[in-house]
N, C-alpha and C. Protein backbone atom coordinates (compact mmCIF):
# COMPACT_ATOMS: atom_id res chain seq x y z
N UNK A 1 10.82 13.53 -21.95
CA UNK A 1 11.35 12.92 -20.75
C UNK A 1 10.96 11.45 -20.66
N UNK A 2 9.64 11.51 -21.09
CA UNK A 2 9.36 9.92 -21.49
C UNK A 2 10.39 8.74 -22.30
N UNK A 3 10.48 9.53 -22.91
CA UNK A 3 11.53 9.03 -24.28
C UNK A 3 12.72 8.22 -23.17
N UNK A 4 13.05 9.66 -23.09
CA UNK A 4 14.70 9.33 -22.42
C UNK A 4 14.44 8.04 -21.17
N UNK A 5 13.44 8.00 -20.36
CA UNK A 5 13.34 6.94 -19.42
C UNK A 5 13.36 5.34 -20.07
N UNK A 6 12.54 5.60 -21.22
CA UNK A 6 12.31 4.01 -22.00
C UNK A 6 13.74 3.78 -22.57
N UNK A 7 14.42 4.93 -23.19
CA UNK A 7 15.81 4.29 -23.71
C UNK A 7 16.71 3.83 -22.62
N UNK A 8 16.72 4.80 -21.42
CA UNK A 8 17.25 4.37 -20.25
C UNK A 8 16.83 2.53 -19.79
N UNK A 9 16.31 2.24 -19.62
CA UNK A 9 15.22 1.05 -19.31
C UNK A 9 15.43 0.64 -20.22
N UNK A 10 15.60 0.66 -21.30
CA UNK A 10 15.83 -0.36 -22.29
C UNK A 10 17.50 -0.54 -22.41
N UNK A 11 18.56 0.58 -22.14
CA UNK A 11 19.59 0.09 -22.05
C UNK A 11 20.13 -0.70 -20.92
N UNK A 12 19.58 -0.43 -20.31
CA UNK A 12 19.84 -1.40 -18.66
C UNK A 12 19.44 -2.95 -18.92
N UNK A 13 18.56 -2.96 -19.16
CA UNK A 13 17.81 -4.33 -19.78
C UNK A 13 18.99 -5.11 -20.53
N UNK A 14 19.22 -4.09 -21.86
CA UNK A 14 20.20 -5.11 -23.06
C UNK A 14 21.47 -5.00 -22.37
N UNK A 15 22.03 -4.68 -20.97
CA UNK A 15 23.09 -4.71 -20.89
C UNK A 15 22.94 -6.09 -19.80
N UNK A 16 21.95 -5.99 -18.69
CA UNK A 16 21.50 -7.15 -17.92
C UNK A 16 21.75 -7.84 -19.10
N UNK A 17 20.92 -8.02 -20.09
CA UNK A 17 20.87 -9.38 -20.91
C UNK A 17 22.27 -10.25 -21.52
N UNK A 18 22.81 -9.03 -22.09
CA UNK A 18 23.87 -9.35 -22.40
C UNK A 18 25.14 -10.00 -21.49
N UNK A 19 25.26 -9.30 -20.11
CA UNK A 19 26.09 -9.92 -19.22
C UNK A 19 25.56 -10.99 -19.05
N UNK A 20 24.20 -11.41 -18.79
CA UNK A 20 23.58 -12.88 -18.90
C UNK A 20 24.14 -14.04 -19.49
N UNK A 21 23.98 -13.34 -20.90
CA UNK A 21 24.07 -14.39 -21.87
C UNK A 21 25.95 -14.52 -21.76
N UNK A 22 26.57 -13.64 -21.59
CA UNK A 22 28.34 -14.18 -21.46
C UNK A 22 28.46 -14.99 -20.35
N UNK A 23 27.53 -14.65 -19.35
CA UNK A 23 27.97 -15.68 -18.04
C UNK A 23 27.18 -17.21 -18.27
N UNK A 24 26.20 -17.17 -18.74
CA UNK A 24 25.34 -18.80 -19.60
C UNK A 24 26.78 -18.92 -20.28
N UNK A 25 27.17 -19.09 -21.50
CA UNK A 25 27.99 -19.23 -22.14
C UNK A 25 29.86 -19.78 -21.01
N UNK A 26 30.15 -18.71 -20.21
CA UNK A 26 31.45 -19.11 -19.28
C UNK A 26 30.65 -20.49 -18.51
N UNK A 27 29.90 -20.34 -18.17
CA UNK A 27 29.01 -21.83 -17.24
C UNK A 27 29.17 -22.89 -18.01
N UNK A 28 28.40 -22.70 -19.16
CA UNK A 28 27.95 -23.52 -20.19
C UNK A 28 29.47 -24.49 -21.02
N UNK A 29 30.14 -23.67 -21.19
CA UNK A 29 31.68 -24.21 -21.37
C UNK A 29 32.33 -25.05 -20.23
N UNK A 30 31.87 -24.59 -18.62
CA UNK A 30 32.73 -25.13 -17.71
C UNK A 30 32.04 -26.51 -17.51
N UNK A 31 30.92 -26.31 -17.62
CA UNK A 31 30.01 -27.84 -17.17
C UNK A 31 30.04 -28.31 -18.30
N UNK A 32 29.99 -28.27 -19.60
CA UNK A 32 31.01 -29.29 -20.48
C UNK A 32 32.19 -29.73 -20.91
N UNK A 33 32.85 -28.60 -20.09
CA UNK A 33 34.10 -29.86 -19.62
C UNK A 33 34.15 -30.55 -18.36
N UNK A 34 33.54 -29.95 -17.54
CA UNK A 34 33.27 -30.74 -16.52
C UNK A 34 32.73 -32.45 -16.91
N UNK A 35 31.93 -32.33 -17.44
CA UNK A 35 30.98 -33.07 -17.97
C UNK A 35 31.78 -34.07 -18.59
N UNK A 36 32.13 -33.75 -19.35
CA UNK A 36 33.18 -34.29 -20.34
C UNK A 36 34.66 -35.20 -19.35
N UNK A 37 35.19 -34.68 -18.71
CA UNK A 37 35.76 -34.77 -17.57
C UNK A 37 35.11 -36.31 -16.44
N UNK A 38 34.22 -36.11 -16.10
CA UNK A 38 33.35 -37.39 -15.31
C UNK A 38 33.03 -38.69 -15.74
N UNK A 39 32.95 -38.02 -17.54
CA UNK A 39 31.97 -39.56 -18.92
C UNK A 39 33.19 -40.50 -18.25
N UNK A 40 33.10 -41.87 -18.41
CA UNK A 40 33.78 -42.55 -18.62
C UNK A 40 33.74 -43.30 -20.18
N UNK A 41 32.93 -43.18 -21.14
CA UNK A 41 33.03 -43.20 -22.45
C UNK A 41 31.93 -42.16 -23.27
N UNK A 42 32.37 -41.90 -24.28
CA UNK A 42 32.00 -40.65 -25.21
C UNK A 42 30.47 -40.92 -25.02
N UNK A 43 29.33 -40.32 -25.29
CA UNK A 43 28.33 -40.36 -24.97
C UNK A 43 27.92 -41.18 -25.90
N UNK A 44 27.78 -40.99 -27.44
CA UNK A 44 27.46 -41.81 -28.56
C UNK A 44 27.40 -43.09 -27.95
N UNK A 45 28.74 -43.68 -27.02
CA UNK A 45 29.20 -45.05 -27.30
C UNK A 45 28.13 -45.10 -26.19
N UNK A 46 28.25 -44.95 -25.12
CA UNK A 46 26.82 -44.80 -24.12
C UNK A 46 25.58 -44.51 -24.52
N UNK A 47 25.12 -43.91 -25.83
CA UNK A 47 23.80 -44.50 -26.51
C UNK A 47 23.61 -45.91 -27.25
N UNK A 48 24.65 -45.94 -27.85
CA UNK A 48 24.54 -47.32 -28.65
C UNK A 48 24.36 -48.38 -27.38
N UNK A 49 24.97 -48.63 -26.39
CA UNK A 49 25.28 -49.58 -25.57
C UNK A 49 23.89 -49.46 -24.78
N UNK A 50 23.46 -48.27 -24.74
CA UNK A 50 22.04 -48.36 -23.96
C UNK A 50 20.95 -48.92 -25.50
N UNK A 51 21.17 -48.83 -26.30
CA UNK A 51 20.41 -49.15 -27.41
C UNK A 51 20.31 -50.81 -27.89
N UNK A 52 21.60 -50.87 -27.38
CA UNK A 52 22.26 -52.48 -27.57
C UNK A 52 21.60 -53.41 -26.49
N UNK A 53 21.16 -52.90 -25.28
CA UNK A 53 21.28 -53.57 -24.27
C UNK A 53 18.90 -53.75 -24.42
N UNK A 54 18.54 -52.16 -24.97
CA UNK A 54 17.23 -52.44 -25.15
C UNK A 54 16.93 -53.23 -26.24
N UNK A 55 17.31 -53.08 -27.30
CA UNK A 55 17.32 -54.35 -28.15
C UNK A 55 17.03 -55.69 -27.73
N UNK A 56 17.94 -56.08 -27.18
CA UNK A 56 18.38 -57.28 -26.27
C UNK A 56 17.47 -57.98 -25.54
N UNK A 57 16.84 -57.29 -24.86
CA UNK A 57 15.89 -56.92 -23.85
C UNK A 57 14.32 -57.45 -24.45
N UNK A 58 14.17 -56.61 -25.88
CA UNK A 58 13.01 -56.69 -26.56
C UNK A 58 13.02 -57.59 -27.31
N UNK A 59 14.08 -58.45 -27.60
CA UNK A 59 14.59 -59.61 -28.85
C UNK A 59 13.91 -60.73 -27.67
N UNK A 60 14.49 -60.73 -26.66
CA UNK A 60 14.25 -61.66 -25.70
C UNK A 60 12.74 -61.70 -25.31
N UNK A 61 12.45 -61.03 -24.96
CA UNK A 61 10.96 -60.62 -24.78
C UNK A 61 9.83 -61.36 -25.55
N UNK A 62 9.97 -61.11 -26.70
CA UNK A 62 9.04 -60.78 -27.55
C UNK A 62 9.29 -62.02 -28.65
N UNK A 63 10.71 -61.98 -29.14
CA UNK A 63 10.48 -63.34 -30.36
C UNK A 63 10.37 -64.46 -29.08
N UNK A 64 11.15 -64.51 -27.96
CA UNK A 64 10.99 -66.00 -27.11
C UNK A 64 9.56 -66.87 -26.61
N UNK A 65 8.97 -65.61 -26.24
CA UNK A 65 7.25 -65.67 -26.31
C UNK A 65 6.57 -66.06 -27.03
N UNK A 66 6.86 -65.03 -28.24
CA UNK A 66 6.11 -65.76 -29.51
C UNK A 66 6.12 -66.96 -30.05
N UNK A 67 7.73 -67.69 -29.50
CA UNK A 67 8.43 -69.13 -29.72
C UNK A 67 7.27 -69.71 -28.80
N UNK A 68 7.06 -69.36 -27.37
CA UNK A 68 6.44 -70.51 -26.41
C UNK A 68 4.88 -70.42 -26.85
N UNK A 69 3.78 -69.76 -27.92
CA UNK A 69 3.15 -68.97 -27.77
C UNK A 69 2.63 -70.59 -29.07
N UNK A 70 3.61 -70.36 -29.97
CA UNK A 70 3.32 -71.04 -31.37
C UNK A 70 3.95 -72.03 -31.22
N UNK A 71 4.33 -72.37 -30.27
CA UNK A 71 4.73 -74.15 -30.26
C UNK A 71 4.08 -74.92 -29.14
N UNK A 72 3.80 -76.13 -29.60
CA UNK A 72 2.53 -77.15 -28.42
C UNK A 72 3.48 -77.12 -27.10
N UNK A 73 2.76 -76.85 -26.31
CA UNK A 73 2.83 -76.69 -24.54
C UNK A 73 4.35 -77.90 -24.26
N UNK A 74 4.20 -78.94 -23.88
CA UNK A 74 5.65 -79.72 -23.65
C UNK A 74 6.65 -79.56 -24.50
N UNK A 75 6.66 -79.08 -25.83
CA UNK A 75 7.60 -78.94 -26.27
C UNK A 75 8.25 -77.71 -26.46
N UNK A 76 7.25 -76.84 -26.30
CA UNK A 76 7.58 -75.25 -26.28
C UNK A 76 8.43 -74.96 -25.41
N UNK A 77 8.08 -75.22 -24.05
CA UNK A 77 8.97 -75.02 -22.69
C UNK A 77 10.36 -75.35 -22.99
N UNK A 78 10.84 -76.83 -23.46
CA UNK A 78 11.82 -77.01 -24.12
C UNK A 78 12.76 -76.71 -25.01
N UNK A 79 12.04 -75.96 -25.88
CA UNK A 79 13.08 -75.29 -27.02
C UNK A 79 12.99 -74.20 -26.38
N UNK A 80 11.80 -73.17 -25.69
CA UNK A 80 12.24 -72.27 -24.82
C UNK A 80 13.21 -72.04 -24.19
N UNK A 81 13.52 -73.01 -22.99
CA UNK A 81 14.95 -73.00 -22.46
C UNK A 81 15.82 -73.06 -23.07
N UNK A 82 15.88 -74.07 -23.89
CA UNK A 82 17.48 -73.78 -25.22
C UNK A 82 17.53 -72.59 -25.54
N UNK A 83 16.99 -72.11 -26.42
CA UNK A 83 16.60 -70.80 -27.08
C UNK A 83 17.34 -69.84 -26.41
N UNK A 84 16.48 -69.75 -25.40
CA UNK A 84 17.14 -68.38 -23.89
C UNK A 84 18.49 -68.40 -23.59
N UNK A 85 19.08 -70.02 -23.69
CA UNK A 85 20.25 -70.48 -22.57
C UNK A 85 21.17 -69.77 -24.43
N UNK A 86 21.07 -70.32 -25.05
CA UNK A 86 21.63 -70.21 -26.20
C UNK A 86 21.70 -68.38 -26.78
N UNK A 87 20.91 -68.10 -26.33
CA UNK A 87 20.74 -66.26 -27.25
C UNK A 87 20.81 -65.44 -25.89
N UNK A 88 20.79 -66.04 -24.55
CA UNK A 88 21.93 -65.07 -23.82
C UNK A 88 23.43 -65.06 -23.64
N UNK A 89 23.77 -65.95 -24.20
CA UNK A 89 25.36 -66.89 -24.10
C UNK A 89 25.93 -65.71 -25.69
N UNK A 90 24.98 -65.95 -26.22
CA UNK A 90 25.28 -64.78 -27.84
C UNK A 90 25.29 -63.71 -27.80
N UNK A 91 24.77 -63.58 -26.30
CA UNK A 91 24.54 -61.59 -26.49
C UNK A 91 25.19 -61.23 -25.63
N UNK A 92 25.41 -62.16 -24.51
CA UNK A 92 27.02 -61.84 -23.57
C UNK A 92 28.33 -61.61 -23.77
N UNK A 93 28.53 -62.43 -25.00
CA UNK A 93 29.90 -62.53 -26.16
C UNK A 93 29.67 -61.55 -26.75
N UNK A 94 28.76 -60.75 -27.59
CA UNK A 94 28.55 -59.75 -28.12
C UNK A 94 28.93 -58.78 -27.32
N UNK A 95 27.88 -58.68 -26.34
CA UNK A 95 28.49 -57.15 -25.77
C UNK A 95 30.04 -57.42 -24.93
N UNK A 96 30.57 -58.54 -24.85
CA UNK A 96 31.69 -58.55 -24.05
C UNK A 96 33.18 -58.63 -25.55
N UNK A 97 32.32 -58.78 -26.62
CA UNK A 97 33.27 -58.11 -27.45
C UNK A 97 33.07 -56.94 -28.00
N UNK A 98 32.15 -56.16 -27.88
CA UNK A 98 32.32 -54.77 -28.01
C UNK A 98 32.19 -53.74 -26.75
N UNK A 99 31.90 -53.86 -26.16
CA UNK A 99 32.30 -53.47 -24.63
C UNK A 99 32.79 -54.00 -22.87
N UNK A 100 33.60 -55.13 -23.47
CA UNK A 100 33.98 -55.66 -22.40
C UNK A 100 35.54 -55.48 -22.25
N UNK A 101 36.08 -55.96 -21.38
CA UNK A 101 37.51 -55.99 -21.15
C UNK A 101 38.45 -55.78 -22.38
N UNK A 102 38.13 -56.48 -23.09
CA UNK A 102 39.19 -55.74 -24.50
C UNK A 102 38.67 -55.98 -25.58
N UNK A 103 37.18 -55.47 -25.54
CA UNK A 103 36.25 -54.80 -26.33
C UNK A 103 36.83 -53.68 -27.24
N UNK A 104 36.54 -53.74 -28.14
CA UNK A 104 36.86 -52.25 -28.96
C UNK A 104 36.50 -51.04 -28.53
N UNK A 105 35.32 -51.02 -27.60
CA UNK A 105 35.11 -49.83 -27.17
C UNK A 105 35.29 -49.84 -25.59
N UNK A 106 36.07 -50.84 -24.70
CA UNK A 106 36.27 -50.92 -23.16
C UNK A 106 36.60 -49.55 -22.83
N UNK A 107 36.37 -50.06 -21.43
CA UNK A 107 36.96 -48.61 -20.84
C UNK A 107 38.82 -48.54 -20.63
N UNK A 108 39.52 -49.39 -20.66
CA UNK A 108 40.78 -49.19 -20.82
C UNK A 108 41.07 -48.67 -21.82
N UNK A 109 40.60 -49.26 -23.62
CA UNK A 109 40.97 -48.80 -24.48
C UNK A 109 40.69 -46.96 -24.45
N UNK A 110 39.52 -46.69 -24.21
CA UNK A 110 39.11 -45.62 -24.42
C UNK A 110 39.92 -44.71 -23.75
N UNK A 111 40.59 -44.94 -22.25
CA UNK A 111 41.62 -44.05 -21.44
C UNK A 111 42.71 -44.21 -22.28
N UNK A 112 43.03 -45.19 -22.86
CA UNK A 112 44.34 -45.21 -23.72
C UNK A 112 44.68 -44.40 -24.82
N UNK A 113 43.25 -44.40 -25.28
CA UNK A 113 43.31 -43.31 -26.77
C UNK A 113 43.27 -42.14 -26.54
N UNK A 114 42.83 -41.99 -25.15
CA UNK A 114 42.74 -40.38 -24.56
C UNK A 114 44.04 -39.96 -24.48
N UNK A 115 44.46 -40.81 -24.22
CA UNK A 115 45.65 -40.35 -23.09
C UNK A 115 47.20 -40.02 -24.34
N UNK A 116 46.94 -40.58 -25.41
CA UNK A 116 47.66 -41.00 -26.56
C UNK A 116 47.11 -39.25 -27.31
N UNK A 117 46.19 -38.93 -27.59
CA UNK A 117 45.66 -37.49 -27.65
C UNK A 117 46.28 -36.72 -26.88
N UNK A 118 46.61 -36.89 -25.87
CA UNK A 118 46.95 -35.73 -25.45
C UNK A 118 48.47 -35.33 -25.42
């Protein structure tokens, strides 16, 4: 009688589990299209661009410093400001040619290619 209770209890279990795991799975499909549905660009392109932008960030940081750091005080400040005025003007054009208005990866193009898919 023992027996029969644990198989009992154990089939209840793998059947709980199993309806589980089909309803994870129906969820799991709807919130990635959902998901998918909301992006306004593919995620990849939204890592690179977050990758692009820390780069950027740390280029500026770190070599500009090191510029004011290793060059004598009045003149450092000076090529400092160039430097900055000059390598944000480069990285604005950069990202505004790969993700700006008619960037290769804009957000118009990207609705366009969607939309051309379908």
């Amino acid at each position: 009688m023992l027996t029969m209770k644990k198989r009992r209890i154990k089939s209840v279990l793998e059947s709980r589990h199993e309806a589980f795991d089909s309803m994870l799975l129906r969820v799991s499909k709807r919130r990635k299209e959902s998901i998918e549905k909301i992006m306004l660009r593919p995620f990849s392109q939204e890592i690179l661009r977050c990758i692009f932008i820390i780069f950027i960030m740390l280029l500026d940081t770190f070599v500009l410093l090191q510029i004011l750091l290793d060059v004598p005080k009045p003149f450092g400040f000076i090529l400092f400001a160039i430097i900055i005025v000059v390598a944000l003007y480069v990285e604005i054009r950069i990202y505004g040619s790969i993700w700006g208005k008619n960037g290769c990866w804009s957000l118009d193009h990207y609705r366009k290619t969607k939309k051309d898919n379908k």
